[in-house]
N, C-alpha and C. Protein backbone atom coordinates (compact mmCIF):
# COMPACT_ATOMS: atom_id res chain seq x y z
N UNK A 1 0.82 -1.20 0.00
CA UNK A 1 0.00 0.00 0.00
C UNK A 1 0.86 1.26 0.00
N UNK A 2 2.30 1.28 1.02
CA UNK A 2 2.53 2.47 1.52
C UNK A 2 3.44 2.66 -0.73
N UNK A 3 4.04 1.66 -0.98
CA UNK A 3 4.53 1.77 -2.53
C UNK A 3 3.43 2.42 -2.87
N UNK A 4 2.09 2.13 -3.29
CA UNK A 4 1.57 2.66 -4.16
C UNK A 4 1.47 4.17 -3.61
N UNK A 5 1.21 4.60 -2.76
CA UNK A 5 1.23 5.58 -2.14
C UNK A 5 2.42 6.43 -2.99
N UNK A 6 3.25 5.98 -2.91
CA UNK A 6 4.84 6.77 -2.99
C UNK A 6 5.00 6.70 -4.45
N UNK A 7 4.48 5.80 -5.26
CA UNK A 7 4.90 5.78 -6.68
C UNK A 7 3.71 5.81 -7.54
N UNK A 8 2.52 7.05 -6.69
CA UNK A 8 1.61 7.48 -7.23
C UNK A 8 2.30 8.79 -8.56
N UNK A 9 1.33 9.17 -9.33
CA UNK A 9 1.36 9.84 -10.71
C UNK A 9 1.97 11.24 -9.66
N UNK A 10 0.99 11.53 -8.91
CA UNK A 10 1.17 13.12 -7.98
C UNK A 10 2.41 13.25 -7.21
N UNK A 11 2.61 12.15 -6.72
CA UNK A 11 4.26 12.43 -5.65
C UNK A 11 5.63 12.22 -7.01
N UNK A 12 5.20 11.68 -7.66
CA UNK A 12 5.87 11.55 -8.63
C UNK A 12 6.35 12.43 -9.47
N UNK A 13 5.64 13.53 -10.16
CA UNK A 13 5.18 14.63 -11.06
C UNK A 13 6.04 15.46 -10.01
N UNK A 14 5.76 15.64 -8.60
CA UNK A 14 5.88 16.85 -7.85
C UNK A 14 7.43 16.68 -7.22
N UNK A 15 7.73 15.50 -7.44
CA UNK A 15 9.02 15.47 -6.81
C UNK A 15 10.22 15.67 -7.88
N UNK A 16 9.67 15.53 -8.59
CA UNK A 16 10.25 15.48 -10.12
C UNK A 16 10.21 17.17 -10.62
N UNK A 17 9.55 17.81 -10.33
CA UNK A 17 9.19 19.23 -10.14
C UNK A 17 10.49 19.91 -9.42
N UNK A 18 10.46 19.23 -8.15
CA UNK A 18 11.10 20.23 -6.81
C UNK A 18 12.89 19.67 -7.60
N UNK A 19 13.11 18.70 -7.99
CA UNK A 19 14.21 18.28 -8.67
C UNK A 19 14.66 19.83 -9.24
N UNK A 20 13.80 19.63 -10.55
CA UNK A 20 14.14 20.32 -11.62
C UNK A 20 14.33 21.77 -10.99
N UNK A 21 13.79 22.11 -10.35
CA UNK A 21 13.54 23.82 -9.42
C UNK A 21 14.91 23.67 -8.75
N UNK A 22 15.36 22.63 -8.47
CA UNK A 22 16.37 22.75 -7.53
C UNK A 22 17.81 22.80 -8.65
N UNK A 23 17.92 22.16 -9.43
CA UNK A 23 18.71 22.01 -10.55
C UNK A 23 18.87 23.72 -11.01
N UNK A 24 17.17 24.14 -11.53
CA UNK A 24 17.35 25.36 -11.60
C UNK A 24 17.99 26.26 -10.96
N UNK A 25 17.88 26.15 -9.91
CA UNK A 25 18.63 27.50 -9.17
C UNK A 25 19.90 27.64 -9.16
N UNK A 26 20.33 26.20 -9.00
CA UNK A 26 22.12 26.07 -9.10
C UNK A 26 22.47 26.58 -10.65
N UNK A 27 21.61 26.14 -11.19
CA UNK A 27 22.51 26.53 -12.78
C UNK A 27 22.39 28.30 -12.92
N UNK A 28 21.45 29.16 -12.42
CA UNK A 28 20.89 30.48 -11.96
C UNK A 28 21.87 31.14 -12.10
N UNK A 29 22.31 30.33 -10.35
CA UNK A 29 23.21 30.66 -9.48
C UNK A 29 24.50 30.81 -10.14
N UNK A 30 24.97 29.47 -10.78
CA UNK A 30 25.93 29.38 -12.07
C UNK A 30 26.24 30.58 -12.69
N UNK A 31 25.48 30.63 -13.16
CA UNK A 31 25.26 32.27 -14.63
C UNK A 31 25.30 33.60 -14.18
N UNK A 32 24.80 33.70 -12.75
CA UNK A 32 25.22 35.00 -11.92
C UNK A 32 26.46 35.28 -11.78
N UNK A 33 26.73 33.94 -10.95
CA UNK A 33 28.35 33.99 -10.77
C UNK A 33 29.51 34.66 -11.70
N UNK A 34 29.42 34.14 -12.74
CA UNK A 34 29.67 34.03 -14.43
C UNK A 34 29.62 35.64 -14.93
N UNK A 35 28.39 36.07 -14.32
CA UNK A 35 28.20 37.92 -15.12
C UNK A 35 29.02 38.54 -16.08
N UNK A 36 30.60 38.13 -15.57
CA UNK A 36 31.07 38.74 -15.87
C UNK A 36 32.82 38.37 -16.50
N UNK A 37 32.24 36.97 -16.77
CA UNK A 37 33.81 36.39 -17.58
C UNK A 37 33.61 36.22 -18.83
N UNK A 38 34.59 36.57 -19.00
CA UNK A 38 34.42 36.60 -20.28
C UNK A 38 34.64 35.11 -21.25
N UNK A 39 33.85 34.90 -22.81
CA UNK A 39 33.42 33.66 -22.96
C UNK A 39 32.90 32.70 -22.40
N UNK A 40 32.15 33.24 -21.08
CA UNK A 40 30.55 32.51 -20.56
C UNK A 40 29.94 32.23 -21.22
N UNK A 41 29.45 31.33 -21.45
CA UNK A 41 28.01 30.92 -22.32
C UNK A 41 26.61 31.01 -21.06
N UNK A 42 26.15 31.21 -21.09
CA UNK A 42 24.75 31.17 -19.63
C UNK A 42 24.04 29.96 -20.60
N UNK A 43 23.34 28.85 -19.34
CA UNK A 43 23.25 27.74 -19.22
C UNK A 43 21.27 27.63 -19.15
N UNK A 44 20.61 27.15 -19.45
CA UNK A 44 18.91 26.80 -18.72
C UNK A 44 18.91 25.65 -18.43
N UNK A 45 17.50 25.65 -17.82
CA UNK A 45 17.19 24.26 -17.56
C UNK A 45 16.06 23.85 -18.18
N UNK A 46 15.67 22.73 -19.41
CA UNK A 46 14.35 22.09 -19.83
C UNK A 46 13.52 21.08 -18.88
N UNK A 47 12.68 21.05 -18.83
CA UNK A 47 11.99 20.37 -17.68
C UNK A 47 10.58 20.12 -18.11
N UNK A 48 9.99 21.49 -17.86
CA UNK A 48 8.02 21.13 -18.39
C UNK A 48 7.84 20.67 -19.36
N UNK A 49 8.82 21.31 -20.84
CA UNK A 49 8.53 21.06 -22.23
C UNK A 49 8.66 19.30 -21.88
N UNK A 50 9.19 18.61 -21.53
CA UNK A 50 9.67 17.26 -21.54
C UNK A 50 8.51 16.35 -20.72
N UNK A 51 8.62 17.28 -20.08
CA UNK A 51 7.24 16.68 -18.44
C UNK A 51 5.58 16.96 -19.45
N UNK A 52 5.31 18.22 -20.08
CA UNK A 52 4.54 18.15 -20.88
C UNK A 52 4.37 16.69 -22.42
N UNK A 53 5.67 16.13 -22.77
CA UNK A 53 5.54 15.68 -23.89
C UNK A 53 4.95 14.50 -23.42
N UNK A 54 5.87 13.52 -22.17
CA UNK A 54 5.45 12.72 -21.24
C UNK A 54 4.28 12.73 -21.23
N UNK A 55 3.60 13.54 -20.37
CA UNK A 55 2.29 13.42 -20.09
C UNK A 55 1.12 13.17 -20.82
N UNK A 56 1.55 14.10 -22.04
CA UNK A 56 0.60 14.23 -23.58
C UNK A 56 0.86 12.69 -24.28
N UNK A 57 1.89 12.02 -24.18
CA UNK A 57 2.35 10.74 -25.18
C UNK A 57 1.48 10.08 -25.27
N UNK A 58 0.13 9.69 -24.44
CA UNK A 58 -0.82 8.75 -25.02
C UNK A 58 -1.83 9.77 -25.67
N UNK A 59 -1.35 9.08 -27.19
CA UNK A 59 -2.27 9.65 -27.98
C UNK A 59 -3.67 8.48 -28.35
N UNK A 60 -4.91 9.13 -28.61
CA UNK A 60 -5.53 8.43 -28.94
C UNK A 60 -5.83 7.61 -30.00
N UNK A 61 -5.02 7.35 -30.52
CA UNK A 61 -4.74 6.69 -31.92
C UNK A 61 -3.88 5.37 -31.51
N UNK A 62 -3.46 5.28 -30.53
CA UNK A 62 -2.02 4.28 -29.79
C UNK A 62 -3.38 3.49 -29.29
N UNK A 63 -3.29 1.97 -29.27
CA UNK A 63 -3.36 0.99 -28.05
C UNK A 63 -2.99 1.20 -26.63
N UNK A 64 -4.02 1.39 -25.66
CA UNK A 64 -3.25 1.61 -24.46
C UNK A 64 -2.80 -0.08 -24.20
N UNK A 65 -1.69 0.42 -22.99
CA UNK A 65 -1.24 -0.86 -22.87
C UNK A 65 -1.45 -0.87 -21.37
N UNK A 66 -1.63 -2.26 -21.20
CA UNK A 66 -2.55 -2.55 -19.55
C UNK A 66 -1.18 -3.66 -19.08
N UNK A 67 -1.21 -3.46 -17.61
CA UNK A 67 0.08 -4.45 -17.34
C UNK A 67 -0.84 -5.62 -16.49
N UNK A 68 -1.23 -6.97 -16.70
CA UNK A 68 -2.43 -7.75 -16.60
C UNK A 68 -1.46 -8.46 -15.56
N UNK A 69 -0.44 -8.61 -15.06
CA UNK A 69 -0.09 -9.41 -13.33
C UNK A 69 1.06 -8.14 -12.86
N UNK A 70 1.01 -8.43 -11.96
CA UNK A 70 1.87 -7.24 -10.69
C UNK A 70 3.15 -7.69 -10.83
N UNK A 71 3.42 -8.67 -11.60
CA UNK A 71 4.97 -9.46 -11.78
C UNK A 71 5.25 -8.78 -13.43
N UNK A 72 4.46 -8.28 -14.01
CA UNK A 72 5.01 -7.52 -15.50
C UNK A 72 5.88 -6.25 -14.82
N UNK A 73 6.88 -5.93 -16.30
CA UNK A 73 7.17 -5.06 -16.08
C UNK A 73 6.57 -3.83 -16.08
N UNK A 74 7.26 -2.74 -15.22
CA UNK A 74 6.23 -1.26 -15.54
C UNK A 74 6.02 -0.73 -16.79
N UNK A 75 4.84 -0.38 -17.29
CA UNK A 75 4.94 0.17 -18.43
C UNK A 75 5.78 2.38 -18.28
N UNK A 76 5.82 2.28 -19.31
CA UNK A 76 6.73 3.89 -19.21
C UNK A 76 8.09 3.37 -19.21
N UNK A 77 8.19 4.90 -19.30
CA UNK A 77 9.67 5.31 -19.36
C UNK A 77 10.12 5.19 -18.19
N UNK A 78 11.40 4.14 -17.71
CA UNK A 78 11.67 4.65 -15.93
C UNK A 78 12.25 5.91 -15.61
N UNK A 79 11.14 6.42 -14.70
CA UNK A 79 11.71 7.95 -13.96
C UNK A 79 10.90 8.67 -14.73
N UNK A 80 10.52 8.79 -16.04
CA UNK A 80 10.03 9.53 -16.62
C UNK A 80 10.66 10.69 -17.15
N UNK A 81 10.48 11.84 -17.28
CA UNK A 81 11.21 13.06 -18.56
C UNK A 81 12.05 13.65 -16.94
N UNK A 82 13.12 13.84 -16.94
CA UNK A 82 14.09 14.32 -16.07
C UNK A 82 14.91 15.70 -16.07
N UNK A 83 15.11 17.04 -15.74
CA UNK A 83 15.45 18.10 -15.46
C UNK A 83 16.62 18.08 -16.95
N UNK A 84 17.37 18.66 -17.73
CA UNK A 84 17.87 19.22 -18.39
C UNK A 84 19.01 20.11 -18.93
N UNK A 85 20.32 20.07 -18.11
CA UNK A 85 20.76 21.24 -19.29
C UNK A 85 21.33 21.97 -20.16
N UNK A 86 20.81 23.03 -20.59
CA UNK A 86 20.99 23.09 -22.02
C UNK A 86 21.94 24.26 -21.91
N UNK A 87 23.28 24.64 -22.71
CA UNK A 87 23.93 25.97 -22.68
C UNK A 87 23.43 26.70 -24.07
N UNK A 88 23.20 27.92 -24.03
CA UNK A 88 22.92 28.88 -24.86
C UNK A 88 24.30 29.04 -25.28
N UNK A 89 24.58 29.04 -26.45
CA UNK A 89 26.03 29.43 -27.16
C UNK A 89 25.21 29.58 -28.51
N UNK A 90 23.78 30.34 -28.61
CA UNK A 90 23.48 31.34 -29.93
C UNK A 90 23.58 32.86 -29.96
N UNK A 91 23.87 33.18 -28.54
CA UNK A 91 23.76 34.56 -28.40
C UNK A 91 24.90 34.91 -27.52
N UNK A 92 25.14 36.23 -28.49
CA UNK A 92 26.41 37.28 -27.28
C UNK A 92 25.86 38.38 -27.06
N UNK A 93 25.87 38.76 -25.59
CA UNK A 93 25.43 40.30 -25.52
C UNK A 93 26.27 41.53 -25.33
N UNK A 94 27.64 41.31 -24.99
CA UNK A 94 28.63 41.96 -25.12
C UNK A 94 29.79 41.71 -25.82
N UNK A 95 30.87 42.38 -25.62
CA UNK A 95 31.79 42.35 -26.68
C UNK A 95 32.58 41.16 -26.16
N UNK A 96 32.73 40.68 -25.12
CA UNK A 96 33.80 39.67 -24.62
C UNK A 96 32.64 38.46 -24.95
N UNK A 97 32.07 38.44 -25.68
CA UNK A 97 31.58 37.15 -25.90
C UNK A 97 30.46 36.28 -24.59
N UNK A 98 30.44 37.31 -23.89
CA UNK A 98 29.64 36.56 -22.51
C UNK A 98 28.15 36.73 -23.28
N UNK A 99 27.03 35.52 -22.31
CA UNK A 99 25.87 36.40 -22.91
C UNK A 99 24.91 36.20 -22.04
N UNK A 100 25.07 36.40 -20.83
CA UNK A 100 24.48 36.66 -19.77
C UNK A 100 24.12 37.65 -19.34
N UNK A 101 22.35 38.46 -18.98
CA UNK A 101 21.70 39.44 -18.84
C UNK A 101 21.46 39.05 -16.91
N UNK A 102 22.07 40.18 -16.43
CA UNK A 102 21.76 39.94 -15.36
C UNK A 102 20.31 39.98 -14.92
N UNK A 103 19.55 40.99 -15.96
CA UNK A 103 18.67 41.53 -15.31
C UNK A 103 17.57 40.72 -15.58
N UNK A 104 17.75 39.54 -16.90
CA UNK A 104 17.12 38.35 -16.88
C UNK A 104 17.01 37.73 -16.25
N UNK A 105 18.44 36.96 -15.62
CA UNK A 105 18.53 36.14 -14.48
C UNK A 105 17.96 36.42 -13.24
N UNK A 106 18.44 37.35 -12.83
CA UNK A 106 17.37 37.61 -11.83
C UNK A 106 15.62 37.44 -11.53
N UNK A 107 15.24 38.36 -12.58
CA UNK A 107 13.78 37.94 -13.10
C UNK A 107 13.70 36.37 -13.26
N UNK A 108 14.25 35.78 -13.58
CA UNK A 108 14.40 34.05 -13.49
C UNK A 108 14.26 33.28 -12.25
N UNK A 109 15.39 34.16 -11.79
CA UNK A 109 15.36 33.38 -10.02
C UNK A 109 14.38 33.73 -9.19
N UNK A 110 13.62 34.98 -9.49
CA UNK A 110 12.79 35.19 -8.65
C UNK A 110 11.10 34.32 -9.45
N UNK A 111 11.36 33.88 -10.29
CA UNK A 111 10.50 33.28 -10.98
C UNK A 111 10.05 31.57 -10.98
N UNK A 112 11.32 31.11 -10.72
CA UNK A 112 11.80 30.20 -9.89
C UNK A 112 11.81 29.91 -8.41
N UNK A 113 11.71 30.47 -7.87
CA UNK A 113 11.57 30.60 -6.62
C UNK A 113 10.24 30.48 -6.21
N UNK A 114 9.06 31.23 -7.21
CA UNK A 114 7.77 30.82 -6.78
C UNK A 114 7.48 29.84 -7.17
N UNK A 115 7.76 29.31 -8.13
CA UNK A 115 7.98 27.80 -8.96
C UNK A 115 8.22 26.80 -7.76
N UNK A 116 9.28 26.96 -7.23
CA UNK A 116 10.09 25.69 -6.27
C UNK A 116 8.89 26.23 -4.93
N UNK A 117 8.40 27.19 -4.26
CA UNK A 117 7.60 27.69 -3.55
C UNK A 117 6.51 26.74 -3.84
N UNK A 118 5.69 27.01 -4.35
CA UNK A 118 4.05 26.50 -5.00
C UNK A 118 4.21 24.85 -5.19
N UNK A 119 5.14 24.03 -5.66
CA UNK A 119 5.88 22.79 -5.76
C UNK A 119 6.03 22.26 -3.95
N UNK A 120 6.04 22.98 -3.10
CA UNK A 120 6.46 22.86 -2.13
C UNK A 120 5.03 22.58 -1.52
N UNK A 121 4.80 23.67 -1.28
CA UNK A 121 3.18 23.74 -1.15
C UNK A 121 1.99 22.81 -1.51
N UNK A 122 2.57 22.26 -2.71
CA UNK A 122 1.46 21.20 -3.35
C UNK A 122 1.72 19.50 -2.32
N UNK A 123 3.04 19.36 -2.76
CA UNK A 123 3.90 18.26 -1.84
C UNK A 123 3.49 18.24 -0.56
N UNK A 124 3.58 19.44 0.06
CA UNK A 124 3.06 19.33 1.36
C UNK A 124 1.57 19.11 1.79
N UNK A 125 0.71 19.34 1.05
CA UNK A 125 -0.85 19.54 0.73
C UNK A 125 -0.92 18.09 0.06
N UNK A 126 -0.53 17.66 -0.44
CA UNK A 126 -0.79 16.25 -0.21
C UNK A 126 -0.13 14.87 0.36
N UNK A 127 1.13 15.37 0.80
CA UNK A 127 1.11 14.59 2.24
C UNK A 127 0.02 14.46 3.38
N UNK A 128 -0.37 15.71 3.43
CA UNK A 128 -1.23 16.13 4.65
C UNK A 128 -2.23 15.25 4.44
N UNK A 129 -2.96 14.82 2.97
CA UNK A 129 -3.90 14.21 2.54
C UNK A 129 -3.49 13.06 3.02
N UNK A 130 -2.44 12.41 2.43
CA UNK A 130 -2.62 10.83 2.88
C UNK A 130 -2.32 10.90 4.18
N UNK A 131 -1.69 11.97 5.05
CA UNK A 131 -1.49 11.26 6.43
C UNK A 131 -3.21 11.31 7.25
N UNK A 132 -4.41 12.22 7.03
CA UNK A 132 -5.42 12.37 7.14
C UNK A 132 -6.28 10.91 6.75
N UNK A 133 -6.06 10.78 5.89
CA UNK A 133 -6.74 9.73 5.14
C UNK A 133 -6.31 8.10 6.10
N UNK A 134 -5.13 8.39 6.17
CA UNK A 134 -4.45 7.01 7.02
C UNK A 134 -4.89 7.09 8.42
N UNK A 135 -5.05 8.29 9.09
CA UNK A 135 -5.12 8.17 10.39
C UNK A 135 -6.46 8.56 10.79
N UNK A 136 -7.70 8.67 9.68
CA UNK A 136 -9.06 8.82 9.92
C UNK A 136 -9.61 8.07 10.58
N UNK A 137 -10.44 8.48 12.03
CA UNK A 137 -10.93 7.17 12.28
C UNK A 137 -10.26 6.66 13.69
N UNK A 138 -8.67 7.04 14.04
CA UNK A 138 -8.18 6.60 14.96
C UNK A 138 -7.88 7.80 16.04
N UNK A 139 -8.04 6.70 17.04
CA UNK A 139 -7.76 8.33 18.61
C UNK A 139 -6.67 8.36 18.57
């Protein structure tokens, strides 16, 4: 029970979330650092686009596929679409070849931050659920 619990679609999605948020910030953090050397490339992180394709992949045109004993293997991808990243080396914004906007990054991190915030929030909001749900009922 407590597996299915843990390797539900929701703890799954959301932990996989707080990953990628966390990945994010370091690489952020990375590119701040960076401001100002020259031949920096500034770095992102892909995540939703991937977590979106995942999610969308059963198309209705496909056979779903059903796993008919608990001894088959899992169907999916293991782990599913995973954090990302990617260096920008299409753009320079100054003359030393760097191409890091601080004033982007920033706007990023603080963008991120409600991201990894709200991710937090959800995680916690449904823990609360199953521990409610488990302990309904008892003094």
């Amino acid at each position: 029970m407590l597996e299915q619990i843990m390797n539900s679609s929701n703890f799954n999605y959301l932990g996989r979330g707080l990953a990628a948020a966390n990945l994010r910030q370091e690489v952020i953090s990375n590119n701040i650092a960076n401001v100002n050397t020259p031949n920096f490339k500034k770095s992102d992180v892909i995540f939703e686009d991937l977590l979106a394709k995942e999610i969308s992949a059963g198309d209705e045109n496909e056979l779903p596929l059903v796993r008919t004993h608990d001894r088959h293997l899992p169907i999916g991808h293991p782990g599913g679409a995973q954090a990302q990243i990617q260096e920008d080396d299409t753009t320079t914004m100054r003359v030393d070849n760097n191409n890091v906007d601080i004033d982007i990054e920033m706007a990023t991190l603080a963008k991120n931050q409600l991201y990894y915030n709200a991710m937090t929030t959800s995680l916690g909001g449904y823990i609360t659920k199953l521990r409610n749900v488990i302990t309904s009922g008892q003094s």
